[in-house]
Protein backbone atom coordinates (compact mmCIF):
# COMPACT_ATOMS: atom_id res chain seq x y z
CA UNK A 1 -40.44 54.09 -1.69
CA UNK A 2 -40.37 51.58 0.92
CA UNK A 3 -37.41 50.02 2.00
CA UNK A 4 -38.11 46.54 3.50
CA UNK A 5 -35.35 45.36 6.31
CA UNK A 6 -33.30 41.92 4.45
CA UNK A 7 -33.34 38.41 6.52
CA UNK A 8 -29.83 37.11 7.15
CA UNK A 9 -31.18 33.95 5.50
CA UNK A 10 -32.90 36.02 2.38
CA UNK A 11 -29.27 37.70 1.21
CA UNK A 12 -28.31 36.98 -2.09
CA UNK A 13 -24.75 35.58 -2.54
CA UNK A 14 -21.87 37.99 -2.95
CA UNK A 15 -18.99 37.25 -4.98
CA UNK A 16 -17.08 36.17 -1.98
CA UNK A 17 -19.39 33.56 -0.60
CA UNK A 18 -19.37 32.14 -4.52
CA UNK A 19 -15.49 31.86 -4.74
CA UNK A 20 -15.21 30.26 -1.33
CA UNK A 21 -18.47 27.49 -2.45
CA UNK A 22 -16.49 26.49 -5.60
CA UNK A 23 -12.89 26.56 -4.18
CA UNK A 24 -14.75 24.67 -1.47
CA UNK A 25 -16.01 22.24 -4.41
CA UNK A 26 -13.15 22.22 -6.20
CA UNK A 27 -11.08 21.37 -2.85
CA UNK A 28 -13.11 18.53 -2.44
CA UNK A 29 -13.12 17.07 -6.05
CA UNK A 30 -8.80 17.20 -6.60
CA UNK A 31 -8.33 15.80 -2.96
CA UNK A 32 -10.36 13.08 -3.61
CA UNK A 33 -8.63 12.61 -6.86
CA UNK A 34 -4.79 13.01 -5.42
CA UNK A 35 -5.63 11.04 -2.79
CA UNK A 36 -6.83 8.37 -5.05
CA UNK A 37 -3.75 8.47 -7.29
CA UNK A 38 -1.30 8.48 -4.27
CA UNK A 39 -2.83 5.38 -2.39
CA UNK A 40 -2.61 3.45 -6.48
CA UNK A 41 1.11 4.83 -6.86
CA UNK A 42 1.75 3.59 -2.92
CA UNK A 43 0.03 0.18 -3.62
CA UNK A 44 1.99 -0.12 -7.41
CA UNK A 45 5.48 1.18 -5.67
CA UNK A 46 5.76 -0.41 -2.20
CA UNK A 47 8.72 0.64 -0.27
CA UNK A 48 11.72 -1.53 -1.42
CA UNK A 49 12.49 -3.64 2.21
CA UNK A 50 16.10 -4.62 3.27
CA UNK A 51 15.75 -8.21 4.04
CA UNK A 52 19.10 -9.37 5.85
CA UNK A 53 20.63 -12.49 6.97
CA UNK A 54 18.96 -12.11 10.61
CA UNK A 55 15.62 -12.21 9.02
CA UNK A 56 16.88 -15.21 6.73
CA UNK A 57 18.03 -16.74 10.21
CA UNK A 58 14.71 -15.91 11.89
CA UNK A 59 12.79 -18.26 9.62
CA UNK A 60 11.67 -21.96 10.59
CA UNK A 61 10.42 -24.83 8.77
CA UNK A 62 6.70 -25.31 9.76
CA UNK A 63 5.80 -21.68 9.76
CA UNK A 64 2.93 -20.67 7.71
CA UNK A 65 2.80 -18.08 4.83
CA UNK A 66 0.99 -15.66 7.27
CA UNK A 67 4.07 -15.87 9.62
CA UNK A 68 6.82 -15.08 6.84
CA UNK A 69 4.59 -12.61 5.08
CA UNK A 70 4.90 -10.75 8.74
CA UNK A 71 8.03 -10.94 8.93
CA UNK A 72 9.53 -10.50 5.36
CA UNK A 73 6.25 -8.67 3.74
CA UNK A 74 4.79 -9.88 0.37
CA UNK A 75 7.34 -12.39 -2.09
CA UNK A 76 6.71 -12.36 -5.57
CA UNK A 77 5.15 -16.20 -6.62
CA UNK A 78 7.61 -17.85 -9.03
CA UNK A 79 6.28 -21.47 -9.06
CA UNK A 80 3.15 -23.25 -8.27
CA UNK A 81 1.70 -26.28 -8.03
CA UNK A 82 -1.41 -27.70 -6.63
CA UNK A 83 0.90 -28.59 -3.22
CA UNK A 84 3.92 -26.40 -3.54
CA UNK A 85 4.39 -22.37 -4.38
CA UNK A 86 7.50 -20.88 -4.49
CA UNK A 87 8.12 -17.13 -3.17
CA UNK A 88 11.06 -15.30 -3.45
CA UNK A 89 11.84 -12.00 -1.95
CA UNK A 90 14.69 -9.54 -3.59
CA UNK A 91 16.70 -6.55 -2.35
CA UNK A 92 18.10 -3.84 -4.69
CA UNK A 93 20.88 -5.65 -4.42
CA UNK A 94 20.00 -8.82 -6.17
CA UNK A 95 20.64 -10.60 -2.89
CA UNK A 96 17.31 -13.17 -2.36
CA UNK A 97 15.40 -14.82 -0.32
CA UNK A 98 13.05 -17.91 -1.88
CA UNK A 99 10.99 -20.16 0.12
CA UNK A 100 8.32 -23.44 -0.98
CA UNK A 101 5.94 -23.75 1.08
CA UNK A 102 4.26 -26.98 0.86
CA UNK A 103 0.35 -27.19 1.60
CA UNK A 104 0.30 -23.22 3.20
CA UNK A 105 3.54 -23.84 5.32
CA UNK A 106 7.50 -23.52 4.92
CA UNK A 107 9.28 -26.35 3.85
CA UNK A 108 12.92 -25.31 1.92
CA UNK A 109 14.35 -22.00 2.17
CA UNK A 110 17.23 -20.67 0.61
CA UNK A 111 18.91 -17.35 0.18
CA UNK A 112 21.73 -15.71 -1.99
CA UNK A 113 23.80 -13.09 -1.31
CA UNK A 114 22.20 -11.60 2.03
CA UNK A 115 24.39 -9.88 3.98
């Protein structure tokens, strides 16, 4: 009987090398997936912001959306028209901010409550 010397590249899988290829898979696949439901639950469930009456104070007629969306982070639109939208922003509170902008800039701001 002849015994013929084995290639390291001609081995045939051991149990081992198996387990570690499919937890390897399987690592892969649920990451992917938790990461994908963690980035929807962040995007549905954004961190509730404290807006105060300094960032109330900080705001000035003739700034654009872009400025107040830096500053305050995404309102919630209440009213629009083809000139006007309305945003208002809400702590946990209930204290508010709401703005109109008028043709992509602020024009009336009011708030309620803000401490």
């Amino acid at each position: 009987m002849t015994v013929v010397p084995s290639s390291p590249g001609n081995e045939p899988p051991n149990l081992l090398s198996k387990l570690l290829s499919i937890a390897f898979s399987l690592g892969i696949a649920f990451g992917t997936g938790f990461g994908y439901g963690y980035a929807k639950y962040i995007t549905a469930h954004p961190p509730m912001q404290l807006i105060g009456r300094v960032e109330y104070e900080r705001l000035q007629q003739g700034m654009s959306t872009f400025q107040v969306e830096a500053l305050l982070g995404s309102g919630v639109e209440t009213q629009s028209s083809p000139t006007e939208v309305t945003y208002t922003w809400k702590n946990q509170d209930k204290s508010e901010i709401t703005i109109v902008f008028k043709n992509g800039y602020l024009y009336n701001k009011k708030q309620s409550g803000l401490k």
